[in-house]
Structures are given as C-alpha cells and as structure tokens.
N, C-alpha and C. Protein backbone atom coordinates (compact mmCIF):
# COMPACT_ATOMS: atom_id res chain seq x y z
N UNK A 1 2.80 11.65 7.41
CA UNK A 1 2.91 11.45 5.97
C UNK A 1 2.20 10.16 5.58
N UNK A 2 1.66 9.78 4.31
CA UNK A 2 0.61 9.29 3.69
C UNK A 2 2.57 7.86 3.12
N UNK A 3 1.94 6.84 2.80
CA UNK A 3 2.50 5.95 2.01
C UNK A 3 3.66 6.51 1.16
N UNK A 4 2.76 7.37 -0.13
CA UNK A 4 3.24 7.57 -0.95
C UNK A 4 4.88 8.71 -0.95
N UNK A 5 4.15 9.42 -0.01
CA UNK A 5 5.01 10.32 0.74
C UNK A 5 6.19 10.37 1.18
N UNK A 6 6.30 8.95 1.94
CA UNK A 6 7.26 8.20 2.92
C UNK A 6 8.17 7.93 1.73
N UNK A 7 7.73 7.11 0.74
CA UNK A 7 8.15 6.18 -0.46
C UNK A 7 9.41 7.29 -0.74
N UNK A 8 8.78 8.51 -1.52
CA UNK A 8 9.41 9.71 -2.37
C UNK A 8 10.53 10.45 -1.18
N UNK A 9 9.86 10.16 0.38
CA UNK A 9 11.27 10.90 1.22
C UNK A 9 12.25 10.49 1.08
N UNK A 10 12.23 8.80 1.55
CA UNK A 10 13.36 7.51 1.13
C UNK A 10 14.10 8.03 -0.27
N UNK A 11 13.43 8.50 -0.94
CA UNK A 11 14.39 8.35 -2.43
C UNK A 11 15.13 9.62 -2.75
N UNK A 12 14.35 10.90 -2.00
CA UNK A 12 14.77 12.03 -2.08
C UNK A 12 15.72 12.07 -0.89
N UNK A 13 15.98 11.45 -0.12
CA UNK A 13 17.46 11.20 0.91
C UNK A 13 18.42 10.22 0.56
N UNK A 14 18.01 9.55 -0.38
CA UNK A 14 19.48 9.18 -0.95
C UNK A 14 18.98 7.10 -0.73
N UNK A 15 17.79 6.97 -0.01
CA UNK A 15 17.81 5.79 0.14
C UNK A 15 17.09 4.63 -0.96
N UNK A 16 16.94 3.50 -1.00
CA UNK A 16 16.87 2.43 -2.37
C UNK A 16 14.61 2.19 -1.55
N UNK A 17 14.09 1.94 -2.54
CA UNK A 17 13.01 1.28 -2.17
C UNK A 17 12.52 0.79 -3.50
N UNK A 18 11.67 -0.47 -3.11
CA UNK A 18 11.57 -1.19 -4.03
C UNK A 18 9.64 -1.35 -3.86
N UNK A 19 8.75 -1.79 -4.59
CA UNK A 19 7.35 -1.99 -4.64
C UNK A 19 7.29 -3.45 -4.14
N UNK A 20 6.67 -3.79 -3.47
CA UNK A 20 6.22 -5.00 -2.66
C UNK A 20 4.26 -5.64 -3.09
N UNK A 21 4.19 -6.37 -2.80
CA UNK A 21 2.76 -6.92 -3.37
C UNK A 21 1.61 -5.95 -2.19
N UNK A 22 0.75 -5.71 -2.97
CA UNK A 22 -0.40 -5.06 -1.88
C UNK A 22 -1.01 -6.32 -0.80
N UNK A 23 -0.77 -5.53 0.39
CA UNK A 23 -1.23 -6.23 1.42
C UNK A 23 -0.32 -7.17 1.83
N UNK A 24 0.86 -7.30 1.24
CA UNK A 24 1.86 -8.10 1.93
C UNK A 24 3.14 -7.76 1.85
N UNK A 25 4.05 -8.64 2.16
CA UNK A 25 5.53 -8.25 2.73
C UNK A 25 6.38 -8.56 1.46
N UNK A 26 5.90 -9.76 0.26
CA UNK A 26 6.70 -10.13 -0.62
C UNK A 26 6.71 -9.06 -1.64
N UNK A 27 8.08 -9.27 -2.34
CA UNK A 27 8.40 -8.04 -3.46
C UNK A 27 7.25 -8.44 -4.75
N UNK A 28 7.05 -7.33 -5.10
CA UNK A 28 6.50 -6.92 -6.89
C UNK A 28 7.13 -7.29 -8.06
N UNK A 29 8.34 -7.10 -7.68
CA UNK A 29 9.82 -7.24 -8.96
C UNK A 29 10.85 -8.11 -7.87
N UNK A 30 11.73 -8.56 -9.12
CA UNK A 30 12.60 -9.21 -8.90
C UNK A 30 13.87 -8.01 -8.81
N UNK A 31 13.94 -7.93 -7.38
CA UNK A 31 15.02 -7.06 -6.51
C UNK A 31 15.87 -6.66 -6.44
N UNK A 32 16.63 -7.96 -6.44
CA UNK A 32 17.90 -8.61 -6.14
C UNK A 32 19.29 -7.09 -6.22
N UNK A 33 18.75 -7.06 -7.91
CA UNK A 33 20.08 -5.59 -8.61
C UNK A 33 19.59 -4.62 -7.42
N UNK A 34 19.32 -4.13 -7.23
CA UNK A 34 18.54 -2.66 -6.32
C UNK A 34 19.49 -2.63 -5.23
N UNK A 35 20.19 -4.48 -4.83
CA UNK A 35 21.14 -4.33 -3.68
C UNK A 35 22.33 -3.79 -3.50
N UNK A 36 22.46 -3.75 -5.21
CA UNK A 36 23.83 -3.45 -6.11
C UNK A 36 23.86 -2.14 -6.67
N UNK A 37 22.78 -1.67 -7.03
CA UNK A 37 22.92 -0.37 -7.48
C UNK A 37 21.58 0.48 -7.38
N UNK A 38 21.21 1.67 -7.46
CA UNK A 38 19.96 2.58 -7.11
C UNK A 38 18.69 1.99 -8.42
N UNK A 39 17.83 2.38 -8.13
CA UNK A 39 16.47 2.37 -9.46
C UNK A 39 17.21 3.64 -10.42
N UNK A 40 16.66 3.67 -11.86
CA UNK A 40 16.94 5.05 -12.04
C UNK A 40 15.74 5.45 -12.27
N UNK A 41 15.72 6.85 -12.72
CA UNK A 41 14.56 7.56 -12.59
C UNK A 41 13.20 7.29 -13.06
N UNK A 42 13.49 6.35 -14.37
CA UNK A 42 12.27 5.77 -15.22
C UNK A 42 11.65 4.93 -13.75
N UNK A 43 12.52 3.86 -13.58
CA UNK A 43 11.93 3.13 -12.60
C UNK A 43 11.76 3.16 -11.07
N UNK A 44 11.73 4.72 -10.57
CA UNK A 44 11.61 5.31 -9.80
C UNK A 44 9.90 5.30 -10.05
N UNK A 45 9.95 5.86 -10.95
CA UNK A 45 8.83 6.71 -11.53
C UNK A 45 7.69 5.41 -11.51
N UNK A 46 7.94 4.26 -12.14
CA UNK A 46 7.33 2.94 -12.08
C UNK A 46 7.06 2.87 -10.89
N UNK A 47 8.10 2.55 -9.99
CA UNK A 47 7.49 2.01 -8.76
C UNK A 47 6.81 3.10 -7.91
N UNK A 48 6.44 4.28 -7.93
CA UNK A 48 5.95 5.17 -6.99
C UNK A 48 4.36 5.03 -7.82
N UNK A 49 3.92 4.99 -8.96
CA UNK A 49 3.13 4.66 -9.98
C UNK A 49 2.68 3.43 -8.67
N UNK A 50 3.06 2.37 -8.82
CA UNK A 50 2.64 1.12 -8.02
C UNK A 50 2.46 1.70 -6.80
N UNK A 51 2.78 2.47 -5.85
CA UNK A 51 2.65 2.56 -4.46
C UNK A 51 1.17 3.31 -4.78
N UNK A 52 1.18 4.18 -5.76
CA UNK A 52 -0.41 5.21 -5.58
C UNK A 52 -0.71 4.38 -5.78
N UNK A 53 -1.02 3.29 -6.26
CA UNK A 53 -2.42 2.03 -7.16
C UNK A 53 -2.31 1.39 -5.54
N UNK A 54 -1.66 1.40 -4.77
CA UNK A 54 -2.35 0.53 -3.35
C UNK A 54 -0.62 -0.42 -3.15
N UNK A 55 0.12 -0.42 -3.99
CA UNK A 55 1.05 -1.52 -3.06
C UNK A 55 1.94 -1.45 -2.22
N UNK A 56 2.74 -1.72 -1.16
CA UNK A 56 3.07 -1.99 -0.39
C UNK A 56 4.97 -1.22 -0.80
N UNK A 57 5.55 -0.91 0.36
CA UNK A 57 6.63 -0.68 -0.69
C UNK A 57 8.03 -1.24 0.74
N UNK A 58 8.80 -1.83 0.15
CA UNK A 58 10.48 -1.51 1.41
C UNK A 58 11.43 -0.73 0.97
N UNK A 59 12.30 -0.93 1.72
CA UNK A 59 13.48 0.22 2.53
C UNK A 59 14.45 -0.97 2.26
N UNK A 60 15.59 -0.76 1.49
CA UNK A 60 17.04 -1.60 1.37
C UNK A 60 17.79 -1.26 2.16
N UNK A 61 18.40 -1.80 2.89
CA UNK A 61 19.55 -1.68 3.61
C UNK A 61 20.94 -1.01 3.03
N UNK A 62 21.75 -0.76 3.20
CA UNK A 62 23.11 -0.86 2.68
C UNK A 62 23.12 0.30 2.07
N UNK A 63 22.56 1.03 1.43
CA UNK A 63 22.47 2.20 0.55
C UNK A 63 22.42 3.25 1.58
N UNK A 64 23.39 4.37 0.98
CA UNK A 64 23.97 5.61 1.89
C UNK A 64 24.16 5.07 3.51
N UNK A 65 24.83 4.13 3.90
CA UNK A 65 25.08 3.44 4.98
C UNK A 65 23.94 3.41 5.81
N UNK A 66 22.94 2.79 5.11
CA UNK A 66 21.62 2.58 6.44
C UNK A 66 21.53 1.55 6.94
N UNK A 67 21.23 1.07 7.93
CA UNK A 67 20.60 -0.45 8.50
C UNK A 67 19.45 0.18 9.83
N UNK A 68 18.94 -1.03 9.69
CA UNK A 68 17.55 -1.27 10.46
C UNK A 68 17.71 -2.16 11.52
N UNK A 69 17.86 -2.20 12.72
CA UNK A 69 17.53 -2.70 13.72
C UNK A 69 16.24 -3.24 13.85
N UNK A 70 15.75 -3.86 13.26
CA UNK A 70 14.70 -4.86 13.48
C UNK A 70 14.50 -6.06 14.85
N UNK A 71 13.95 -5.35 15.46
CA UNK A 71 13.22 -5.81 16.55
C UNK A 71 11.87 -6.80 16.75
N UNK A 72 12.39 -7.70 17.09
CA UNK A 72 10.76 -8.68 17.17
C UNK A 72 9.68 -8.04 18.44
N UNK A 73 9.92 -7.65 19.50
CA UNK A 73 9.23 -7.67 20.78
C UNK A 73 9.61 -5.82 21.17
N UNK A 74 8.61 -5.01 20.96
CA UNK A 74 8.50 -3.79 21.48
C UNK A 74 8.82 -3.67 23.08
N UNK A 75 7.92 -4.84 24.00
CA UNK A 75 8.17 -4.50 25.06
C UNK A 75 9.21 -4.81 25.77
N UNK A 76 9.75 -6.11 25.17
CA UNK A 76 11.00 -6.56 25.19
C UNK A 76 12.05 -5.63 25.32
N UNK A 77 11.92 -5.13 24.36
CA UNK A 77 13.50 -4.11 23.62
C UNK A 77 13.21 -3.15 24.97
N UNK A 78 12.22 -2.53 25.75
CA UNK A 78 11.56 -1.44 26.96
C UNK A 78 12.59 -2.53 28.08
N UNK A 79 12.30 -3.68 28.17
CA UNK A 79 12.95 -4.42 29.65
C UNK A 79 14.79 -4.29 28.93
N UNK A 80 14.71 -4.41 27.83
CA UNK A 80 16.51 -4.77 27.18
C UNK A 80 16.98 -3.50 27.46
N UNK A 81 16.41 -2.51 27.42
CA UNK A 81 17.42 -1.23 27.10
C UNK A 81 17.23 0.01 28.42
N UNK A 82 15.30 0.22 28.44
CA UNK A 82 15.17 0.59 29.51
C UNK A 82 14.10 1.40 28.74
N UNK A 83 12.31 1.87 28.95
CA UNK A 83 11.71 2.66 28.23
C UNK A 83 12.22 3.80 27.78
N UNK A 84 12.69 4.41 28.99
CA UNK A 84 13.56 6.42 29.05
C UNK A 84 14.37 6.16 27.63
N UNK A 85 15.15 5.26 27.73
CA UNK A 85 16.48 4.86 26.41
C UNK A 85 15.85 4.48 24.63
N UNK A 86 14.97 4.03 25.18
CA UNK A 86 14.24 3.57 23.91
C UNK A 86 13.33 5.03 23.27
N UNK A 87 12.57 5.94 24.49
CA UNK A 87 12.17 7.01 23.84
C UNK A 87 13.06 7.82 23.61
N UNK A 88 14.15 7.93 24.36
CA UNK A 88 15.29 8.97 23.72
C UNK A 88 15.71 8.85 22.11
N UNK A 89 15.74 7.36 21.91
CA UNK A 89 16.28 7.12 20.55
C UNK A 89 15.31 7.19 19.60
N UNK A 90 13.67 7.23 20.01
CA UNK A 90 13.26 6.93 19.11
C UNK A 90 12.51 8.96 18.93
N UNK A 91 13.03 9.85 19.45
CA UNK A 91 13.20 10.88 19.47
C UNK A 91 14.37 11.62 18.73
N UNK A 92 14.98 10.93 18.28
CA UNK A 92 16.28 10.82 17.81
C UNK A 92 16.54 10.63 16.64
N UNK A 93 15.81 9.25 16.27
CA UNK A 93 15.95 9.14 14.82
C UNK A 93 14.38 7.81 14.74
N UNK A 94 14.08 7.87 13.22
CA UNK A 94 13.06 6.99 12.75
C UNK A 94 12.84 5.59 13.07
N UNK A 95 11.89 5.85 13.70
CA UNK A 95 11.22 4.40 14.72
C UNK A 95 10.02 4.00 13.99
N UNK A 96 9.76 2.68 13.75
CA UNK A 96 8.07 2.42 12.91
C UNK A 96 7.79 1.05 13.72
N UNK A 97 6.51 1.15 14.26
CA UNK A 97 5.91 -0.14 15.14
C UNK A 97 5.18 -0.90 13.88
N UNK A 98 5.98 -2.37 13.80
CA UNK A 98 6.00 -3.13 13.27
C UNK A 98 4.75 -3.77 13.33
N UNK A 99 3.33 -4.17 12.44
CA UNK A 99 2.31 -5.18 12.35
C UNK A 99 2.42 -6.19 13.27
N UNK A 100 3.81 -6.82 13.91
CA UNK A 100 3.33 -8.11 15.34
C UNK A 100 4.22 -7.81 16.05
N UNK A 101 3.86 -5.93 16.52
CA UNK A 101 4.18 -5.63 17.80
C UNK A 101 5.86 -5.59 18.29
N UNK A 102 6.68 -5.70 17.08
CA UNK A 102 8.02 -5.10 16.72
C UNK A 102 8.22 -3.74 16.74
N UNK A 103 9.37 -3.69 16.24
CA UNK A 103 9.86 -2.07 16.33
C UNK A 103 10.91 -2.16 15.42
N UNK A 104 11.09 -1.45 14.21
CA UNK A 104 12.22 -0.86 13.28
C UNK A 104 12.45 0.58 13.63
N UNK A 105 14.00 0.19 13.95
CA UNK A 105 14.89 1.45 13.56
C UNK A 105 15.74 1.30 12.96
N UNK A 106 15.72 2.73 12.38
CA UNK A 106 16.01 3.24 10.92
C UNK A 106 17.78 3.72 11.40
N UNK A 107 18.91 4.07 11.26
CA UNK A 107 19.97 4.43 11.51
C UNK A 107 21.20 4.22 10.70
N UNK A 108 21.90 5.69 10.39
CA UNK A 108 22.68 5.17 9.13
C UNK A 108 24.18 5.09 10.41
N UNK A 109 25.54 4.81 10.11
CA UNK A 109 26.52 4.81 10.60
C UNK A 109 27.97 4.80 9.43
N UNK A 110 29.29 5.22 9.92
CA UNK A 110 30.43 5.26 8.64
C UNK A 110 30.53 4.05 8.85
N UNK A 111 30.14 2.92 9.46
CA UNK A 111 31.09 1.66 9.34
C UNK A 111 29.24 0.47 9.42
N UNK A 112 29.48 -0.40 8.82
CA UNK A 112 28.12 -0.82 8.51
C UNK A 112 28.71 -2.06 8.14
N UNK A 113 27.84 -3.49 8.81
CA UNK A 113 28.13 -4.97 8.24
C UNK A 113 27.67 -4.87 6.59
N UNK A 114 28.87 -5.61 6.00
CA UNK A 114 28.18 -5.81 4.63
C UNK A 114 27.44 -6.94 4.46
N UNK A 115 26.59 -7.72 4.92
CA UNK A 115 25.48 -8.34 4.81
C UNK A 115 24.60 -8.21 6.43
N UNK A 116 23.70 -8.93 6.48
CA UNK A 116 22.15 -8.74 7.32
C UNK A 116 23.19 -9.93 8.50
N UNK A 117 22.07 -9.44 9.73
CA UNK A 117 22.43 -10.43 10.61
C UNK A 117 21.37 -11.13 11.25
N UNK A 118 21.09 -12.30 10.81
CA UNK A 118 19.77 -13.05 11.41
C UNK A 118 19.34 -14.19 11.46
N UNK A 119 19.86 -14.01 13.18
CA UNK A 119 19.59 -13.26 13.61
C UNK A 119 20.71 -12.28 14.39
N UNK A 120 20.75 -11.22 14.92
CA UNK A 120 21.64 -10.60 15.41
C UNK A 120 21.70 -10.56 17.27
N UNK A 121 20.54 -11.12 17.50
CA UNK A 121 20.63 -11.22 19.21
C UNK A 121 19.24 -12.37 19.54
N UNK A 122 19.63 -13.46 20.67
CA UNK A 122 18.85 -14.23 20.94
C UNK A 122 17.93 -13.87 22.44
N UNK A 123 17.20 -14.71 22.69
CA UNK A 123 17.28 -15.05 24.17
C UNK A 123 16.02 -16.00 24.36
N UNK A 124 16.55 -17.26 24.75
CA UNK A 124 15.98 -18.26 25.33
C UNK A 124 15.93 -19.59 23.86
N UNK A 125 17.09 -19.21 23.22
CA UNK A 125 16.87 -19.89 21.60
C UNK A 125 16.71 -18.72 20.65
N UNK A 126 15.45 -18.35 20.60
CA UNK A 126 14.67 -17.52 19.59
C UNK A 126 15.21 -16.28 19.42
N UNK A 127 15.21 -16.23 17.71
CA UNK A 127 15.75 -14.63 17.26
C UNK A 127 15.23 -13.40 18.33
N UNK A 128 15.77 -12.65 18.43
CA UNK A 128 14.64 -11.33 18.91
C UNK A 128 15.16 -9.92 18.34
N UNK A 129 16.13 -10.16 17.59
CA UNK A 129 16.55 -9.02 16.66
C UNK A 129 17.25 -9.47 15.80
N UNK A 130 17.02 -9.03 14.16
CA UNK A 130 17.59 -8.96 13.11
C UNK A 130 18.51 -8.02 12.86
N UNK A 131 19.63 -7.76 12.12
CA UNK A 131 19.52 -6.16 11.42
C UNK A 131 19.81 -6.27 10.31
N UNK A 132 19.30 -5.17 9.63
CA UNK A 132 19.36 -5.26 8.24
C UNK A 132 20.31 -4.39 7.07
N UNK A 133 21.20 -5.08 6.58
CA UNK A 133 22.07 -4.17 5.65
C UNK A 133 21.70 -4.48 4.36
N UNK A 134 22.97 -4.28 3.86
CA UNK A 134 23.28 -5.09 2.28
C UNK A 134 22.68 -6.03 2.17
N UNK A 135 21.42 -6.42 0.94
CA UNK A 135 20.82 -6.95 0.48
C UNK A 135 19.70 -7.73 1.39
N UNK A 136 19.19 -6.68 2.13
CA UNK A 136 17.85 -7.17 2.64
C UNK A 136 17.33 -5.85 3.38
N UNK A 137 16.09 -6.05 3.29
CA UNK A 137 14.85 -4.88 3.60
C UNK A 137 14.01 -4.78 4.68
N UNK A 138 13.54 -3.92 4.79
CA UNK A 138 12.53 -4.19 5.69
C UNK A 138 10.81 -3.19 4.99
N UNK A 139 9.47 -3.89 5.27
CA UNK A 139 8.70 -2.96 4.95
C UNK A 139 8.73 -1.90 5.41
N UNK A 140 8.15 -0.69 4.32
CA UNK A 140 8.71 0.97 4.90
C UNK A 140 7.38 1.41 5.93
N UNK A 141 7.37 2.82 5.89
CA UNK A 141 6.34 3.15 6.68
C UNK A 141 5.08 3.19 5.92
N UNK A 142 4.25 3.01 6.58
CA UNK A 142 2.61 3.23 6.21
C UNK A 142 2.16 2.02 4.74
N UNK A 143 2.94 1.36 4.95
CA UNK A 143 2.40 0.03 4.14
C UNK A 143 1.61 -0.81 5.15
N UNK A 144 0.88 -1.53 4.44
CA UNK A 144 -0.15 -2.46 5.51
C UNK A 144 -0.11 -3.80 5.04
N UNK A 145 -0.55 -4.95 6.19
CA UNK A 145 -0.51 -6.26 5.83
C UNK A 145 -1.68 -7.16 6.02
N UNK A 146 -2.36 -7.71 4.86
CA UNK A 146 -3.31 -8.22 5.33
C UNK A 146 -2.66 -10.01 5.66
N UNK A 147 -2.89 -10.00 7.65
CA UNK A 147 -2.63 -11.25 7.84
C UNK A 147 -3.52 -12.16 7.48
N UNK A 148 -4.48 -12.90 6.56
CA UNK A 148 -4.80 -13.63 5.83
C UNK A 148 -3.26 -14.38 4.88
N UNK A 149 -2.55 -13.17 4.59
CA UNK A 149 -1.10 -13.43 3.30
C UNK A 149 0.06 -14.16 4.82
N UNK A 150 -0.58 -14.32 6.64
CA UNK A 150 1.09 -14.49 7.04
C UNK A 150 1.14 -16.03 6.92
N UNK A 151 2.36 -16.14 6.91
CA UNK A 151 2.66 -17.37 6.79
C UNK A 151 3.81 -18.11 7.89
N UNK A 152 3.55 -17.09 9.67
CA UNK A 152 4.43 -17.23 10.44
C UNK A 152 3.61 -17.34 12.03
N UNK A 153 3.98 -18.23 12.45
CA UNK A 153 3.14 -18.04 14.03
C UNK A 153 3.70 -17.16 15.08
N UNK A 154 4.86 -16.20 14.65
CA UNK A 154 4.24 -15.32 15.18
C UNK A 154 3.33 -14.29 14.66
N UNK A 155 2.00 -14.41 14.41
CA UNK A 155 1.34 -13.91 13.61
C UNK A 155 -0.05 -13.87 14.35
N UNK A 156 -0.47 -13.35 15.28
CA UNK A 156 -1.57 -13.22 16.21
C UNK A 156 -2.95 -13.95 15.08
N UNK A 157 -3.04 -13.01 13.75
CA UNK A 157 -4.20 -13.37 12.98
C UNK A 157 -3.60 -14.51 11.98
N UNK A 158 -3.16 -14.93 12.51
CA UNK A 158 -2.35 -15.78 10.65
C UNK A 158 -3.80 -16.29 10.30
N UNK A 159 -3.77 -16.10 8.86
CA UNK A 159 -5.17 -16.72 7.72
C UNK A 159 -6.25 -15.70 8.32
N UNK A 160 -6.63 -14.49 9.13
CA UNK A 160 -7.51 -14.11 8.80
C UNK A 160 -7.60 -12.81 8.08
N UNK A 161 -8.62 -12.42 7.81
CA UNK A 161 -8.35 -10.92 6.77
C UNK A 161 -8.54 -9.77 7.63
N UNK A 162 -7.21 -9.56 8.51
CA UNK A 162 -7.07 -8.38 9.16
C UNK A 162 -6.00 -7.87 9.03
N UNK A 163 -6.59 -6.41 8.72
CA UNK A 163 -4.97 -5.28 8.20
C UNK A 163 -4.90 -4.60 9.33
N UNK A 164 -3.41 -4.63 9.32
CA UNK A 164 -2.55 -3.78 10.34
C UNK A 164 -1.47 -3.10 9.28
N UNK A 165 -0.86 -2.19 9.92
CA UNK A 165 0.38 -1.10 9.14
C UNK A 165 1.52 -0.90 9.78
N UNK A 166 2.10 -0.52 9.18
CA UNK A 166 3.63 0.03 9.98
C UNK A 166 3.80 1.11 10.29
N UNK A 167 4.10 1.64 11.45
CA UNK A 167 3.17 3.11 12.01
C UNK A 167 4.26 3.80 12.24
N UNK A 168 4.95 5.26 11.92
CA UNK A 168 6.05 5.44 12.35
C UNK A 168 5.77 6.25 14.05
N UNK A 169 6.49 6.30 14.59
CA UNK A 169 6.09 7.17 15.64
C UNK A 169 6.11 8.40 15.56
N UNK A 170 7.49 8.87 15.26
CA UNK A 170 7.49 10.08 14.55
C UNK A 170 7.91 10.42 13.08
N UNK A 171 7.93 11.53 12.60
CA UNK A 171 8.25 12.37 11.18
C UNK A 171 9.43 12.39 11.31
N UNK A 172 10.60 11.70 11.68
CA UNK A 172 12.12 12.33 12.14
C UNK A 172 12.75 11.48 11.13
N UNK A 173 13.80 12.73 11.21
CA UNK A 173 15.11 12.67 10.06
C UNK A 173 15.89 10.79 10.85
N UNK A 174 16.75 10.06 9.81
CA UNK A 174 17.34 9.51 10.21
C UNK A 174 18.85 9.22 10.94
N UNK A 175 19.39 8.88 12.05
CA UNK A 175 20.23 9.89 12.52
C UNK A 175 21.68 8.89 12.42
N UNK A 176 22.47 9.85 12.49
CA UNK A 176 23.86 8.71 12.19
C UNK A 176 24.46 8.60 13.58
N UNK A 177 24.71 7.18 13.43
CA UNK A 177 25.25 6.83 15.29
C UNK A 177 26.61 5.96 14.84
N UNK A 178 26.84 5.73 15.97
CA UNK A 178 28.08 4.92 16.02
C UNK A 178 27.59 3.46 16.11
N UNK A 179 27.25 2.33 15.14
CA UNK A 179 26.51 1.28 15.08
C UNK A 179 27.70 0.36 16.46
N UNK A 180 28.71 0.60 16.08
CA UNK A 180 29.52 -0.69 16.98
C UNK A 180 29.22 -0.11 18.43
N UNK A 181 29.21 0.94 18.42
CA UNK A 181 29.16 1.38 19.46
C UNK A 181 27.44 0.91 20.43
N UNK A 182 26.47 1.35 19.45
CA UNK A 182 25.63 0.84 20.19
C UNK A 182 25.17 -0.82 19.87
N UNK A 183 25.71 -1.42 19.54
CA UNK A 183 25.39 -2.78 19.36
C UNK A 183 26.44 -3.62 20.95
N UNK A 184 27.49 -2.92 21.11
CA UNK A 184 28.32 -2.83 22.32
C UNK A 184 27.51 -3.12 23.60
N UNK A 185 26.40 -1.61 23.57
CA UNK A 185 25.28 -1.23 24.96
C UNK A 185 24.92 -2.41 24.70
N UNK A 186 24.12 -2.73 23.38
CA UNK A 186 23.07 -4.16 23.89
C UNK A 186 23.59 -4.93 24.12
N UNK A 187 24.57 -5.73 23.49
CA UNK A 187 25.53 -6.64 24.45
C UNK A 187 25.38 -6.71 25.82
N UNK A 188 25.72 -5.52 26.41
CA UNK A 188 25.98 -5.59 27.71
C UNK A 188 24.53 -5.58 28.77
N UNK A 189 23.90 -4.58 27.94
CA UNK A 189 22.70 -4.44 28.73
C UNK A 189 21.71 -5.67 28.44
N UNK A 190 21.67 -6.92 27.26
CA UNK A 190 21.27 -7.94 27.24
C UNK A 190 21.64 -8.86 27.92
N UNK A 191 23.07 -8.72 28.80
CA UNK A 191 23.21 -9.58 30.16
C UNK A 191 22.12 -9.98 31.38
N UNK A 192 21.96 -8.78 31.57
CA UNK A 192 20.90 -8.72 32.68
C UNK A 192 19.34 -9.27 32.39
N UNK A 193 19.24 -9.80 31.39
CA UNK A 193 17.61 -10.39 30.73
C UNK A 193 17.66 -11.46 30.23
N UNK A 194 19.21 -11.94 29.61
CA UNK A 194 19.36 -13.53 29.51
C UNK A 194 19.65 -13.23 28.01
N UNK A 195 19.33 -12.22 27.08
CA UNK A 195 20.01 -11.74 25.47
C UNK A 195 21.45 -11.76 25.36
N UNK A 196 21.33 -12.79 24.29
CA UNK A 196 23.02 -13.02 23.62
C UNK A 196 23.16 -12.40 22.24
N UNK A 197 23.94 -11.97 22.48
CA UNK A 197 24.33 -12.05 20.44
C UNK A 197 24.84 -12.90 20.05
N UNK A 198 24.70 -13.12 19.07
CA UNK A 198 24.87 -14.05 17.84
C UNK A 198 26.47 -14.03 17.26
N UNK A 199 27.41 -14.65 17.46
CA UNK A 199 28.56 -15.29 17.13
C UNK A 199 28.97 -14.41 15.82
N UNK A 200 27.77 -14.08 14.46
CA UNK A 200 28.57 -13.19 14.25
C UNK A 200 28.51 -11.87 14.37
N UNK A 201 27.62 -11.22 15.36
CA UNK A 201 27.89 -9.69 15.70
C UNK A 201 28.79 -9.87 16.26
N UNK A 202 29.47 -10.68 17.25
CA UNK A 202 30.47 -10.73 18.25
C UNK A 202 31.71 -10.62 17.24
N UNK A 203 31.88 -11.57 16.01
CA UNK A 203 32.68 -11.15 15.17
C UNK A 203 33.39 -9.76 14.69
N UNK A 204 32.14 -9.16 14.06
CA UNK A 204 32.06 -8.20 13.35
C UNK A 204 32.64 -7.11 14.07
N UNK A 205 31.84 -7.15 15.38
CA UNK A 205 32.87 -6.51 16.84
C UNK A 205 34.01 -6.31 17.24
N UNK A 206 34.49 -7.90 16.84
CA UNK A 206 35.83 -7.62 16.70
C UNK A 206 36.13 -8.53 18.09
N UNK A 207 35.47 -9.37 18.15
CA UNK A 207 35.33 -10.33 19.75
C UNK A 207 34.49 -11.61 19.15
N UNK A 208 35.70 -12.29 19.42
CA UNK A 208 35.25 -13.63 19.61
C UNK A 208 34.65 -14.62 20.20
N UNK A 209 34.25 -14.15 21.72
CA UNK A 209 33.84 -14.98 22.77
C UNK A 209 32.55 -13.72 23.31
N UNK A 210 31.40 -14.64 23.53
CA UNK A 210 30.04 -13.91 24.16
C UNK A 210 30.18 -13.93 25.79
C-alpha cells in the first residue's frame, strides 16, 4: 500500500492519525486534542488532502487500545528476543523498519499504560526501546524523512539531503496480545544481553524491584 492508503486503513480501523511536515517527523497541526478525542470527518478529510500533496503522516497511541513498541536497534531486538521470535511476531501483526534501522510494532491489548514509556528498556545507559500510548505517536507507514531535517546523532546522514521511509514488512492486520504479558518475556529474555527495564514498566507490572 501507497502512503495515502496506509493513512485511510488507520482511520477505517478505528485508529487516530494526524499530518506531520513533509519530509520530516514534526507535526503540521497542533495535536495535542487528537490525544483526547478522534479528528472528525471534515478534518479527516483535511488531513488525508495533506498526505496526497506529499506530507508525512503518524499513528497516536492510545486510541482503540494501540501502542507501539518502538525499537531503536533491529538487530538488537534479533540478539534480545531471538530472529525465529521476532519473525513470528512480525508475521503476526504490523511491523515497519524504522529510517535509523529501528523497528515499530504496531499491537493493540485490553489493558494498556495510560501514558508513553521513555524510555521503556535500557542497556548499557541508553534508551533502546520506547513504547508508545496515550499522547504520543509514532511516524506511520510509507512516510519518508529527509535527514538534512535530523536533529539526532543517531542519525547516520544528519544535515544531508537523504530520504529514507518507513517500510512496513508486511500488509498485516494489527493483532491483540497480552501487552503485560509480553513486556514480562523481555524482561526476562533482556537478562541474558545486559537490557533492563525502566523502573516504570517494572511499576506498571506490578513489581517493584528489576
């Protein structure tokens, strides 16, 4: 599926997206309400208008219980979980390889943090996974970024004018899991690589001590 495509699936499944600046990650409009309640149709209609003219569009969290596992390190998450585990899931439900070599997944669940966690798992200091609920996004599929706009070292091109996109792997439905449940596996299976979580997934868990 084409940009525009992706945009209209998101909205025709029940999920929030908002128009983002062409060629980059920052929003078009001022957001913020969208966290609180859906677009309605006029401004449905607006922002899909903006995605054909070329801009960029995200995916809200929190709406019809979705969050995003946002992943910094593709190959990483292959040593954290195990490749076989990572293609099972991403066979499973909506996977998109992130512009610096990340990985978003897409996954709704009945029980969902009401705000973002980030970061949600470390190792060696540094974030290496976010996730994303209530009131924060992630770019959707088939938007592109010209790194000339990054403004982050991890950013292979930062300042030059090279576009990359967000690629999904597959066309797949988004699938409902048991979030505590698998935030549990990584816990455990982030033992063996030196990955901690973050004080408050351990919370949210329902566990106080890492």
């Amino acid at each position: 599926m084409e940009r525009l495509q992706w945009a209209k699936w998101f909205i025709d499944h029940g999920f929030v997206i908002i128009p983002l600046n062409k060629g980059d990650k920052r929003p078009a409009i001022e957001w913020k309400e969208f966290a609180e309640r859906k677009p309605t149709d006029e401004e449905y209609q607006k922002f899909l208008k903006m995605i054909e003219e070329g801009y960029n569009y995200a995916v809200l969290g929190g709406h019809n219980n979705l969050v995003i596992l946002d992943f910094e390190d593709k190959e990483l998450l292959k040593a954290w979980i195990g490749e076989d585990e990572l293609n099972k899931l991403c066979k499973s439900t909506l996977c998109v390889n992130t512009v610096h070599g990340g990985l978003h997944v897409y996954i709704t669940s009945d029980d969902i943090p009401p705000q973002k966690f980030n970061p949600a798992f470390t190792k060696d200091g540094k974030g290496i996974m976010d996730l994303q609920s209530f009131k924060s996004y992630v770019v959707g599929p088939e938007s592109c970024i010209n790194h000339k706009n990054c403004s982050t070292d991890k950013c292979p091109w930062e300042g030059q004018d090279h576009i990359t996109c967000y690629t999904p792997i597959n066309n797949n439905e988004i699938m409902k899991i048991d979030l505590k449940g698998l935030l549990k596996t990584l816990v455990e299976k982030g033992k063996k690589i030196g990955v901690e979580p973050s004080p408050t997934v351990m919370k949210w868990l329902g566990d106080n001590s890492n």
